[in-house]
Every structure is written in C-alpha cells, then in structure tokens.
C-alpha atoms as a PDB file:
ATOM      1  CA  UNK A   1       3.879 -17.865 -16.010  1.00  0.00           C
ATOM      2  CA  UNK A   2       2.147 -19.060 -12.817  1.00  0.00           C
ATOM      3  CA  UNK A   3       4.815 -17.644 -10.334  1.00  0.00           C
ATOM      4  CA  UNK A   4       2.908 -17.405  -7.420  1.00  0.00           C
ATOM      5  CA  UNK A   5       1.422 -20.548  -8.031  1.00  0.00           C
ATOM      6  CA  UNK A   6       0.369 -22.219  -4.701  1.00  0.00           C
ATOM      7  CA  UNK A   7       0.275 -19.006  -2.758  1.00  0.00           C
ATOM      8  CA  UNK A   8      -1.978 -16.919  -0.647  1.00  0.00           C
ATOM      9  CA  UNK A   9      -2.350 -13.261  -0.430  1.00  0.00           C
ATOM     10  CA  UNK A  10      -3.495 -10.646   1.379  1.00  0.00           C
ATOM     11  CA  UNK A  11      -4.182  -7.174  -0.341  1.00  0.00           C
ATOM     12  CA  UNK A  12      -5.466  -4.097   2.043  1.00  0.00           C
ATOM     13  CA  UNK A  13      -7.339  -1.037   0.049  1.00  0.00           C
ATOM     14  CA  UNK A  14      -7.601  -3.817  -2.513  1.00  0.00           C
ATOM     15  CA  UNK A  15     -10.923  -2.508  -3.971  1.00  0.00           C
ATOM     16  CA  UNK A  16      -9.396   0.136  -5.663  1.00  0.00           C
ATOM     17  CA  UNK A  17      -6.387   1.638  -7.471  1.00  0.00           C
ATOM     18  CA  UNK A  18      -3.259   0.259  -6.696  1.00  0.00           C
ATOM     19  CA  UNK A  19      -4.563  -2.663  -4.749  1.00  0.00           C
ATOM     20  CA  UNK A  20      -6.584  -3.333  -7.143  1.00  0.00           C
ATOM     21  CA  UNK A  21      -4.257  -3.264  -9.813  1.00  0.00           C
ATOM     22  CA  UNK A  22      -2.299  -5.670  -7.715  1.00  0.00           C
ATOM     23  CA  UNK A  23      -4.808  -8.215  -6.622  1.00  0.00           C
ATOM     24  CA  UNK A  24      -5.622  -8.129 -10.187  1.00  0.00           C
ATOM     25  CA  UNK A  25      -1.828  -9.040 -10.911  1.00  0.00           C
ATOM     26  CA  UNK A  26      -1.311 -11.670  -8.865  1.00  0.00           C
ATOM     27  CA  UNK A  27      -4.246 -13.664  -9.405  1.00  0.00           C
ATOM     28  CA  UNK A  28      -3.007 -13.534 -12.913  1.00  0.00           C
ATOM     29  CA  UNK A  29      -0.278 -15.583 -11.619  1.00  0.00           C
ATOM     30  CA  UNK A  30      -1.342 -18.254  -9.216  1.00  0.00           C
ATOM     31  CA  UNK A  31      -1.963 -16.217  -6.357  1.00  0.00           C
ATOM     32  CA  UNK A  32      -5.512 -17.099  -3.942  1.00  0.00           C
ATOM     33  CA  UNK A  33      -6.327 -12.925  -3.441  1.00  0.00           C
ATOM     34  CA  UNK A  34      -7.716 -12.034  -0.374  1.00  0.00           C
ATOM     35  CA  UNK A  35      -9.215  -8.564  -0.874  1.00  0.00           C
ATOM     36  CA  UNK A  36      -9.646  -6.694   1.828  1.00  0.00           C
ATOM     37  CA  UNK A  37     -11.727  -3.196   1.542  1.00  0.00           C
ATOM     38  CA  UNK A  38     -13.770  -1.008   3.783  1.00  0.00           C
ATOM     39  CA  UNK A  39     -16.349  -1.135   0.990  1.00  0.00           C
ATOM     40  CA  UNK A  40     -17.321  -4.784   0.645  1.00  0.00           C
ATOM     41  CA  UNK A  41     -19.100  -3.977  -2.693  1.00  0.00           C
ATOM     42  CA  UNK A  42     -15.713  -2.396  -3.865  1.00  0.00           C
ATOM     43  CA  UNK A  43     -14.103  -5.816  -2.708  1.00  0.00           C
ATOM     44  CA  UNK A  44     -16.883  -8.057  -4.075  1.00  0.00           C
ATOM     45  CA  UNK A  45     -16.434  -6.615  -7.778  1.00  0.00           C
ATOM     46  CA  UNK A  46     -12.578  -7.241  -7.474  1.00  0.00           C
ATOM     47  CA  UNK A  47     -13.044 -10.978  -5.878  1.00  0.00           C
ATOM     48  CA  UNK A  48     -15.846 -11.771  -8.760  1.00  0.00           C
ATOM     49  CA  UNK A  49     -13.029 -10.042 -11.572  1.00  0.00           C
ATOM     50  CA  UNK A  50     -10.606 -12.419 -10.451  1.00  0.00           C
ATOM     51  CA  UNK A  51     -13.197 -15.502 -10.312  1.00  0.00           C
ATOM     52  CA  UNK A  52     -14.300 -14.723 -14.476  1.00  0.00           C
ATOM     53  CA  UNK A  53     -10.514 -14.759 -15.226  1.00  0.00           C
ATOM     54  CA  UNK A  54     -10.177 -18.269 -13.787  1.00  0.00           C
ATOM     55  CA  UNK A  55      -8.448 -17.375 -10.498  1.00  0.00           C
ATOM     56  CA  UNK A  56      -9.577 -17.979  -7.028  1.00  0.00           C
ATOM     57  CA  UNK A  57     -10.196 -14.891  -4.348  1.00  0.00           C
ATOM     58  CA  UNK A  58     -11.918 -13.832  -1.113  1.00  0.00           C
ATOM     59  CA  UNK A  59     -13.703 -10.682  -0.561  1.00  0.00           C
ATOM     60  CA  UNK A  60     -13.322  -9.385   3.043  1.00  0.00           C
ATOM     61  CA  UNK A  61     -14.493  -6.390   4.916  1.00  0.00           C
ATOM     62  CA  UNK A  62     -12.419  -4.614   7.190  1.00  0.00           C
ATOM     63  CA  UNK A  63     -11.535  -1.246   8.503  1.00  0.00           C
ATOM     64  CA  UNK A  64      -7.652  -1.386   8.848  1.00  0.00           C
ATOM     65  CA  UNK A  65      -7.798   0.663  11.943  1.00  0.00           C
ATOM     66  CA  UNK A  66      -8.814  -1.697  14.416  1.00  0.00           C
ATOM     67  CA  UNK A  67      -7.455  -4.353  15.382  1.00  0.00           C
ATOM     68  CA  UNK A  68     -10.218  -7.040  15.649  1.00  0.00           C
ATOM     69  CA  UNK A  69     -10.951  -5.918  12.057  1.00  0.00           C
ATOM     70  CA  UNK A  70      -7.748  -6.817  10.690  1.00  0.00           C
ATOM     71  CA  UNK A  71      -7.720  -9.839  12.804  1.00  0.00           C
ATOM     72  CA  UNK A  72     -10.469 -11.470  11.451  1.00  0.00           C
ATOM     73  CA  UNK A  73      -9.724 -10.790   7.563  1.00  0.00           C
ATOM     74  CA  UNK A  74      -6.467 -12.126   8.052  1.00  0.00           C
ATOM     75  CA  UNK A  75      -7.723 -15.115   9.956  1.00  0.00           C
ATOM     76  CA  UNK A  76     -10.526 -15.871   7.480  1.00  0.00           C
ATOM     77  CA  UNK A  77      -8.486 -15.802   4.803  1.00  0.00           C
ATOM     78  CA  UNK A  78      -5.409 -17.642   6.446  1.00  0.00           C
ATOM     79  CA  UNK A  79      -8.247 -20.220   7.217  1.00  0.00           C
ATOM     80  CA  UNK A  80      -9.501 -20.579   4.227  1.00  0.00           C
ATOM     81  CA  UNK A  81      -6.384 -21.519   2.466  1.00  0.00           C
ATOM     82  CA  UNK A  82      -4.208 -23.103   5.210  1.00  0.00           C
ATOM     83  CA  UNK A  83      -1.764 -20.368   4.976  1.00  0.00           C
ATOM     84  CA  UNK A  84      -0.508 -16.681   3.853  1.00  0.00           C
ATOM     85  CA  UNK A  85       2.549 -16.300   1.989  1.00  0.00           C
ATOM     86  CA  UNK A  86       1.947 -12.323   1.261  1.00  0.00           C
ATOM     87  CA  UNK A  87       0.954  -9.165   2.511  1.00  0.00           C
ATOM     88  CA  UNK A  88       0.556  -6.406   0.335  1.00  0.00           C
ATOM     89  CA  UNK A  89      -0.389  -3.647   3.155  1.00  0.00           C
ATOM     90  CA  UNK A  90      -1.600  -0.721   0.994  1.00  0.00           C
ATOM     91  CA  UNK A  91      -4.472   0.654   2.505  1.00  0.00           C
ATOM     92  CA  UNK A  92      -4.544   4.475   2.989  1.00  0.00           C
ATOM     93  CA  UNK A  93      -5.778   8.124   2.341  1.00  0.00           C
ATOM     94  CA  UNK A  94      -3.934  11.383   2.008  1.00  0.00           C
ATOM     95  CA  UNK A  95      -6.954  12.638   4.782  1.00  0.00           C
ATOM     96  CA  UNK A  96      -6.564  16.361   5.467  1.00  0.00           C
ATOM     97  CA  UNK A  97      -3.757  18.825   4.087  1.00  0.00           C
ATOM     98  CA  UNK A  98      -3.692  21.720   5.458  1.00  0.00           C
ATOM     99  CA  UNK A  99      -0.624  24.176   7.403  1.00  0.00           C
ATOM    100  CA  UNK A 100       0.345  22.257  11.073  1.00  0.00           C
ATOM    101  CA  UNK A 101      -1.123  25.542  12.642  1.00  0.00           C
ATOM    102  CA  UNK A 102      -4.939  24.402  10.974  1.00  0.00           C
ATOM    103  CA  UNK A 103      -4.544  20.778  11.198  1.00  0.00           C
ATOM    104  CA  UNK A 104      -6.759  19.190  13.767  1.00  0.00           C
ATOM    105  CA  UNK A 105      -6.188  16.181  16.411  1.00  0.00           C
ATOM    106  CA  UNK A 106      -8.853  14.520  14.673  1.00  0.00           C
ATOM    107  CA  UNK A 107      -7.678  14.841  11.514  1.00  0.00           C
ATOM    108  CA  UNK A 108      -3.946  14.046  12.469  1.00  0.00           C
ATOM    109  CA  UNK A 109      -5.227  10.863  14.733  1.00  0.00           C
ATOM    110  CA  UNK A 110      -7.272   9.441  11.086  1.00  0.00           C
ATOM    111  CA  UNK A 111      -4.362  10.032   9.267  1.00  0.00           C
ATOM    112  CA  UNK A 112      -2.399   8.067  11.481  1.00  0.00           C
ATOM    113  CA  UNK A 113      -4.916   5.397  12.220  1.00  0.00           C
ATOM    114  CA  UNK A 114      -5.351   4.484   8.795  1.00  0.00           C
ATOM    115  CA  UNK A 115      -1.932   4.869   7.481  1.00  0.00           C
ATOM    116  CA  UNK A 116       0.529   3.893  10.135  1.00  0.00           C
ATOM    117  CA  UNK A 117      -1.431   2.308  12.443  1.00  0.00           C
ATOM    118  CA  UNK A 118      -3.371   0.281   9.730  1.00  0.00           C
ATOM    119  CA  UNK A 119       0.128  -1.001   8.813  1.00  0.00           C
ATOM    120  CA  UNK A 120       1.496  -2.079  12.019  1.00  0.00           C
ATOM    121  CA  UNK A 121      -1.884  -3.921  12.501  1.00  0.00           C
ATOM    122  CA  UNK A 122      -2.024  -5.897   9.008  1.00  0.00           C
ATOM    123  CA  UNK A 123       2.152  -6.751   9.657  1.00  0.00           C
ATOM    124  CA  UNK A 124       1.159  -7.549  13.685  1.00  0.00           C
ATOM    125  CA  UNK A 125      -1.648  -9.965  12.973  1.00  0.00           C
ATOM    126  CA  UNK A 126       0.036 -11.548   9.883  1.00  0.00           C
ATOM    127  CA  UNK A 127       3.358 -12.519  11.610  1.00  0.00           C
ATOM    128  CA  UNK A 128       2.337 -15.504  13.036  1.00  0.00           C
ATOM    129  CA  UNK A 129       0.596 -16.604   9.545  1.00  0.00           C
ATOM    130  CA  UNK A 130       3.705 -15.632   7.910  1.00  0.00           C
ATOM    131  CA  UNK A 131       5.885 -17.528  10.178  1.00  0.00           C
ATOM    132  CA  UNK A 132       5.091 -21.082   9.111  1.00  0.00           C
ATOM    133  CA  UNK A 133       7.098 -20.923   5.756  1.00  0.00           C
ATOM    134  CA  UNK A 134       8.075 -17.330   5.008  1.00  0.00           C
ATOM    135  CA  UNK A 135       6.917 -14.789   3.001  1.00  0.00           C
ATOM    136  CA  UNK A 136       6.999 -11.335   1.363  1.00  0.00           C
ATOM    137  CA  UNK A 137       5.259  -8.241   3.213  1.00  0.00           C
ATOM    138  CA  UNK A 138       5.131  -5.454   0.827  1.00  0.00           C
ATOM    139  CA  UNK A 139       4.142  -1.665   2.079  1.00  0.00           C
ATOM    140  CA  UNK A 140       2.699   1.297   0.224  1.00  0.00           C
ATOM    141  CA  UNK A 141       4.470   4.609   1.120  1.00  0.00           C
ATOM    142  CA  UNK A 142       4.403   7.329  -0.628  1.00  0.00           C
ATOM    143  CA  UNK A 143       7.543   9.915  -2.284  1.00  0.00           C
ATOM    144  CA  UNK A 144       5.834  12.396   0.049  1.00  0.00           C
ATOM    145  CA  UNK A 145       7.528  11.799   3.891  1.00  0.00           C
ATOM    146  CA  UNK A 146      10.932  10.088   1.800  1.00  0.00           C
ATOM    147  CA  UNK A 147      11.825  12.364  -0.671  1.00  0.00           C
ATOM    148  CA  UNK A 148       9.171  15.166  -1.541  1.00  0.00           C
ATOM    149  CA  UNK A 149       8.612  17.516   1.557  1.00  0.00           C
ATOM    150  CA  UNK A 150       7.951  20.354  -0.500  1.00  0.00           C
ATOM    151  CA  UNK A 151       3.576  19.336   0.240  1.00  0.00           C
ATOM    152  CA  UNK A 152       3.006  21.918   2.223  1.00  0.00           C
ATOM    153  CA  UNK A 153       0.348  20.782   4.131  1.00  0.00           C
ATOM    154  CA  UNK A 154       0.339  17.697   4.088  1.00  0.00           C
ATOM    155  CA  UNK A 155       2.595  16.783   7.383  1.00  0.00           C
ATOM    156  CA  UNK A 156       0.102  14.590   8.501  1.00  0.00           C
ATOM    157  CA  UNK A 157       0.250  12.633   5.344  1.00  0.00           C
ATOM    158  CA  UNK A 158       3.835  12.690   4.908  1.00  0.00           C
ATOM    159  CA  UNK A 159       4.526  11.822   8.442  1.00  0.00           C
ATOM    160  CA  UNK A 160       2.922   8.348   8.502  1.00  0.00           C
ATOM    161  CA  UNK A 161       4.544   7.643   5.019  1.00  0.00           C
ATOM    162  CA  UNK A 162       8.022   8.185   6.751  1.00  0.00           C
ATOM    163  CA  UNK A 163       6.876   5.878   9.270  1.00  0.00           C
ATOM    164  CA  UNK A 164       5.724   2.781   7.517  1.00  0.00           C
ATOM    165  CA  UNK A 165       9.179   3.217   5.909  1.00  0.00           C
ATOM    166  CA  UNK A 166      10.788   3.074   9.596  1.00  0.00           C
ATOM    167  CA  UNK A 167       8.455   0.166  10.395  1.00  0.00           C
ATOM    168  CA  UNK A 168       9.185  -1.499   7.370  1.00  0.00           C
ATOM    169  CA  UNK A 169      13.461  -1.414   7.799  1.00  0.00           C
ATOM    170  CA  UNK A 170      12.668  -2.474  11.622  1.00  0.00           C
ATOM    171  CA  UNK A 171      10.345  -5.566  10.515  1.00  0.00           C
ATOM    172  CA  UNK A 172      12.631  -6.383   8.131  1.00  0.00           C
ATOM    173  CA  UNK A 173      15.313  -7.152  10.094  1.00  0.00           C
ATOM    174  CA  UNK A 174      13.454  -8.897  13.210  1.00  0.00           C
ATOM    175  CA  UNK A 175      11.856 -11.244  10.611  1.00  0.00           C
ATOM    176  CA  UNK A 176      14.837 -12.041   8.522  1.00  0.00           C
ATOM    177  CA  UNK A 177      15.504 -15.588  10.723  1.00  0.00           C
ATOM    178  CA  UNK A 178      11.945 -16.534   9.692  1.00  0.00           C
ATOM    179  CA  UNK A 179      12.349 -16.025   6.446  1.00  0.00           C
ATOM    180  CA  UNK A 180      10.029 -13.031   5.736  1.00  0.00           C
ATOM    181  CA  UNK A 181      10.822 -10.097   3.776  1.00  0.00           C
ATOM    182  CA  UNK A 182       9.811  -6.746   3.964  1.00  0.00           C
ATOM    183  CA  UNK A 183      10.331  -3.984   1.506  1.00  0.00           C
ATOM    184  CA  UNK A 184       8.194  -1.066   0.710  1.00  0.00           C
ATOM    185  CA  UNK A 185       7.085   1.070  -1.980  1.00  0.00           C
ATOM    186  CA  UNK A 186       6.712   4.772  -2.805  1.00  0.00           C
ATOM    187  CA  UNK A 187       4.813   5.894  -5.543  1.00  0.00           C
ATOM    188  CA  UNK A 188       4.685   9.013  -7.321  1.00  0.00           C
ATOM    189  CA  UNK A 189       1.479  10.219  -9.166  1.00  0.00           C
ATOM    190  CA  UNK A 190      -0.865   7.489 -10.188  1.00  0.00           C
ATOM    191  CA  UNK A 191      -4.048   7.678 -11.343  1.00  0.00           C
ATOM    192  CA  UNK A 192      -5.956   6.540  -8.846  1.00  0.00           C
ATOM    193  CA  UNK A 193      -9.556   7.585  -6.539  1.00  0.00           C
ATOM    194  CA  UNK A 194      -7.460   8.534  -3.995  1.00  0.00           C
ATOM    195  CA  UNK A 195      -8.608  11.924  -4.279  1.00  0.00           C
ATOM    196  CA  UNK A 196     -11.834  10.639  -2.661  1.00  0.00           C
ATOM    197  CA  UNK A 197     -10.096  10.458   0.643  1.00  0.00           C
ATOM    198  CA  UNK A 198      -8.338  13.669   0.630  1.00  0.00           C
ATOM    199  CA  UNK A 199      -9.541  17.186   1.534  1.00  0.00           C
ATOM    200  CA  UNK A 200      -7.199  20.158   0.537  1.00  0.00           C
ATOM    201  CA  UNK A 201      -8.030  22.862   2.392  1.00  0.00           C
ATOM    202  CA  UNK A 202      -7.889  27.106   1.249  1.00  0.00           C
ATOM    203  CA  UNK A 203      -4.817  27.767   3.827  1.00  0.00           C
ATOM    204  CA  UNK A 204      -2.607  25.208   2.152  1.00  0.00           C
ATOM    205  CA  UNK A 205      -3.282  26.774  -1.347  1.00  0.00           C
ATOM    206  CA  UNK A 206      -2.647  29.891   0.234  1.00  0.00           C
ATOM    207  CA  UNK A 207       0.212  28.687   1.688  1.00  0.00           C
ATOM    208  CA  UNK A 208       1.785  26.858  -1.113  1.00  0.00           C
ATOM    209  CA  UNK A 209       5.179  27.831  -2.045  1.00  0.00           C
ATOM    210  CA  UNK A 210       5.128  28.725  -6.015  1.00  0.00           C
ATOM    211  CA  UNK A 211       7.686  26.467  -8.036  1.00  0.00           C
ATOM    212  CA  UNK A 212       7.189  26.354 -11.563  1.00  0.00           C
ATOM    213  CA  UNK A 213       7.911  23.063 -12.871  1.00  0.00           C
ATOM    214  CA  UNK A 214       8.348  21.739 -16.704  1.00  0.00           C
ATOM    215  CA  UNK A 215       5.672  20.228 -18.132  1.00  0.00           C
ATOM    216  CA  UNK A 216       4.800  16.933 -17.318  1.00  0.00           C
ATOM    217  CA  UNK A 217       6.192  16.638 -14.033  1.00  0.00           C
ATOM    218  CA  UNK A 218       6.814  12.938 -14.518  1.00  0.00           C
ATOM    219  CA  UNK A 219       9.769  12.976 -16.565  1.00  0.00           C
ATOM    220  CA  UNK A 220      10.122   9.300 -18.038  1.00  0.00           C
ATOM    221  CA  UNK A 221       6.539   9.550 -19.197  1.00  0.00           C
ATOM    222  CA  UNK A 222       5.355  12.983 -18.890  1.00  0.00           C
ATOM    223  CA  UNK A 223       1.851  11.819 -17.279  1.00  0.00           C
ATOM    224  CA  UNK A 224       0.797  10.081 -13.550  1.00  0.00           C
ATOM    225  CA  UNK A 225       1.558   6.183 -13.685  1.00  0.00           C
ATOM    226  CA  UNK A 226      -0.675   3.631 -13.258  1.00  0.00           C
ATOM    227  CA  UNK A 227      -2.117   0.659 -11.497  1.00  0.00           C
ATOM    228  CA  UNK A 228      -1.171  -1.822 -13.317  1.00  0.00           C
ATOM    229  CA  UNK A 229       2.762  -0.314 -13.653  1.00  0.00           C
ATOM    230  CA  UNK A 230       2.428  -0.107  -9.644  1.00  0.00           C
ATOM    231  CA  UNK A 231       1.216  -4.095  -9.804  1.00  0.00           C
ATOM    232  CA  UNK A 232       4.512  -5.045 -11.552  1.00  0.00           C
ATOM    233  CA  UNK A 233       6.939  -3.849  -8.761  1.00  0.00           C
ATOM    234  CA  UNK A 234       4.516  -5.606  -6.268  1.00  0.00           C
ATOM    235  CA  UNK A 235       4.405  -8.704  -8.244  1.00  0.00           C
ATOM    236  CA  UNK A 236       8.271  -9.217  -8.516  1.00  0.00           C
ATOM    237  CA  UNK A 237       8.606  -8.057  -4.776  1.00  0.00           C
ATOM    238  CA  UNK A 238       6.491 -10.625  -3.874  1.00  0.00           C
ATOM    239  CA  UNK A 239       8.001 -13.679  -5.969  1.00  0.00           C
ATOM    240  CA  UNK A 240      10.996 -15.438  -5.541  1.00  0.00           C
ATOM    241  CA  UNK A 241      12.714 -13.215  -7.840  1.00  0.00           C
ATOM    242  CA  UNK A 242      13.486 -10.615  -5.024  1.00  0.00           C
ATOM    243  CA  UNK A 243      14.818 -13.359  -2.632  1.00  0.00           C
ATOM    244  CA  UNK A 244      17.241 -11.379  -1.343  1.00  0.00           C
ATOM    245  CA  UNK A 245      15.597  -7.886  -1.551  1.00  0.00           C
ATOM    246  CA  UNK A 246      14.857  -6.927   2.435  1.00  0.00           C
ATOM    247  CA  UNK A 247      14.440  -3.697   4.333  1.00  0.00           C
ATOM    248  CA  UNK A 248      14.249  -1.921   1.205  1.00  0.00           C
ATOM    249  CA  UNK A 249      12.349   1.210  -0.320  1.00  0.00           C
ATOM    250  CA  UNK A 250      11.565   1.151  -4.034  1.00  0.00           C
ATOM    251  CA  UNK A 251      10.892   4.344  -6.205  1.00  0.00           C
ATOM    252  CA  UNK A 252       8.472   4.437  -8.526  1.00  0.00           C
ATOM    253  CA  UNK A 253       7.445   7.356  -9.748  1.00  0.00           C
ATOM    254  CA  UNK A 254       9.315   8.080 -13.430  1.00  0.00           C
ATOM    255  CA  UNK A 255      12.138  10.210 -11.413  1.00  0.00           C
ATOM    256  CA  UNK A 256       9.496  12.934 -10.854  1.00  0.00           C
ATOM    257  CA  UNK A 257      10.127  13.193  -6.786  1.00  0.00           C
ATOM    258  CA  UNK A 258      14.107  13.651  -8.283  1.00  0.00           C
ATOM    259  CA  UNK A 259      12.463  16.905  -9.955  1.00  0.00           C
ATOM    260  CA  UNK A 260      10.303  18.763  -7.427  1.00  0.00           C
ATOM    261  CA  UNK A 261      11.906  17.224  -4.314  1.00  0.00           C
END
C-alpha cells in the first residue's frame, strides 16, 4: 500500500538507526526520502538502499547545528521535488553523561546544539516548504526528560528531550491553520549506534543510584526495540491516518519507562 504516494520527505540522522529504519519505511510506501546525515557515506548507502528497492531518494550532507546547513538540505531537496510534505527531525546524540557538578559548557552547549537546537532549525527552515499544502513534522525525543529522570547524569541529555517536546506542543498549535501537524516521539531502548555518540563518564557510575530491576526491563518484549518497530509509529504519524493527531507525544518503549521511571 503506497500511502505516501506522491510525497516528499525529509529524514535528519537518517543514516542510521531509527532514521534509517524510517527512511527505509517510507520509501517502501511512496515516499521521495531525503536523507540527511553528517556522514554522507552513511547517507549515500541509505539513498542507494532505497534506489535497489525501486524507490526514489536524495542523499544530503548536513550538520543539523547550523543553520545554513539545514538550509540548504532542505532547499535541495524541496527543489528537487517541488515540495516537502514531511519532516521526520530525528537527529541526535546522548553526548556526555555525567553529575551537573562535572558536566562542562562545552559539553552542555553540543548537547543542546544538536538536539534542541538541531530541531528548531530543521522545523524553522521547513515551515515555509511545509506551508504550501500541509504536512506532518514528526520529532524524536526520548523517555529520558518526559518520563525517566532517574539517568543520573544525563541532565544535559534529558533536558533537550523535554524541550523538543515543549517545541513540539508550541509548533503544533501555531501551525494548525496551515494545516501542519506536529507530534513527537519518545523511545525507549532500541538497538541502535547511538552509543557512538555518547560518553558515560566514572562519576555518573559512581553516582548512580542502585535500583534493581526484573529482568528484561522492557516488559512487553523483554529486550530493546527496534528500528523498524520505531519506523511504524513514524509511518502512520506521517500518513493521513493520524489526521487529527497534533501536539502530541507518543510512547514507545514496551511500558519499560512505566517500570524504572
């Protein structure tokens, strides 16, 4: 079922993981993919994926961070199709977790550059794309910052998950008269290279509060989700089967952040 037949996407962190998983997903049904990546090889192997499975993409380099970055992906992609119909901001790291007292500016400022910041750019520069007919922004949070706080160490993190989450409900309702929805998601555990981008320090082991948990701390499926399970919550948020789902923040993480929250 070609459900996104005739529309154009933009995925950020979509060399890997979840975006991935999604860019993946909705080529599969119609969607022109736009993969944006801070490692074009990452975002090359995706776009040429999607290409042997019969569906149409562009890879795109860009460092969600700055602005003329996100500018340009957007606008090349935008250009290339006449249009953008999604946004499936997901681009982030879990950077540095470690107690407030040891966390750095510079590590704070990266968390929040990527994270927060790299959303408000992707929704800023797609509005006016967006605009033209409508569409469906999607956001990757996290549980972490919305219902687990028990991290410690990772404030940073946690901090600029809470915020997309404000950002999101915001956009949501100054975009409702143009037709454009906004919702986000928070994942639990998923198995995903994340870990690349994320640097545990000694103090917050140290620091950790012990809380012995059941095995399998996902309880539906006693083991992290995946990608692709991810991919199918983006895919229906971004079709017209969520019409009327706005300003909304979707779970899905097996009820595990209903355990150790």
């Amino acid at each position: 079922m070609a459900e996104l037949e005739g529309k154009v996407a933009i995925v950020t962190g979509g060399g890997s993981g979840i975006g991935k998983g999604a860019a993946l997903k909705m080529a599969a049904h119609g969607a022109k993919v736009g993969v944006v990546d801070r490692d074009s090889e990452r975002a090359k192997r995706v776009r040429e994926e999607i290409e042997r499975a019969g569906g149409e993409a562009l890879d795109l380099e860009a460092d969600v961070a700055s602005a003329d970055s996100v500018r340009s992906a957007i606008e090349r992609a935008a250009s290339r199709w006449g249009r953008l119909d999604i946004v499936f901001a997901n681009a982030g790291i879990n950077g540095t977790w470690t107690p407030i007292e040891h966390l750095t500016e510079e590590d704070w400022d990266r968390t929040m550059d990527i994270n927060l910041k790299g959303t408000f750019l992707t929704l800023k520069h797609a509005i006016p794309h967006l605009k033209r007919q409508g569409g469906s922004v999607i956001i990757t949070s996290s549980v972490n910052g919305n219902r687990i706080f028990s991290n410690i160490g990772a404030s940073a993190y946690s901090t600029s998950k809470a915020g997309q989450v404000a950002l999101m409900q915001m956009a949501a309702l100054e975009l409702a008269e143009h037709r454009i929805r906004v919702n986000a998601i928070c994942p639990g555990a998923i198995r995903t290279n994340i870990g690349e981008n994320t640097n545990k320090t000694p103090e917050a082991e140290a620091a950790q509060i012990p809380v012995e948990y059941p095995e399998g701390s996902n309880p539906l499926a006693h083991r992290p989700g995946t990608p692709e399970q991810v991919a199918e919550l983006v895919l229906f948020l971004a079709s017209p089967r969520s019409s009327l789902i706005t300003g909304t923040k979707a779970y899905i993480d097996g009820a595990e952040s209903l355990l150790i929250g």
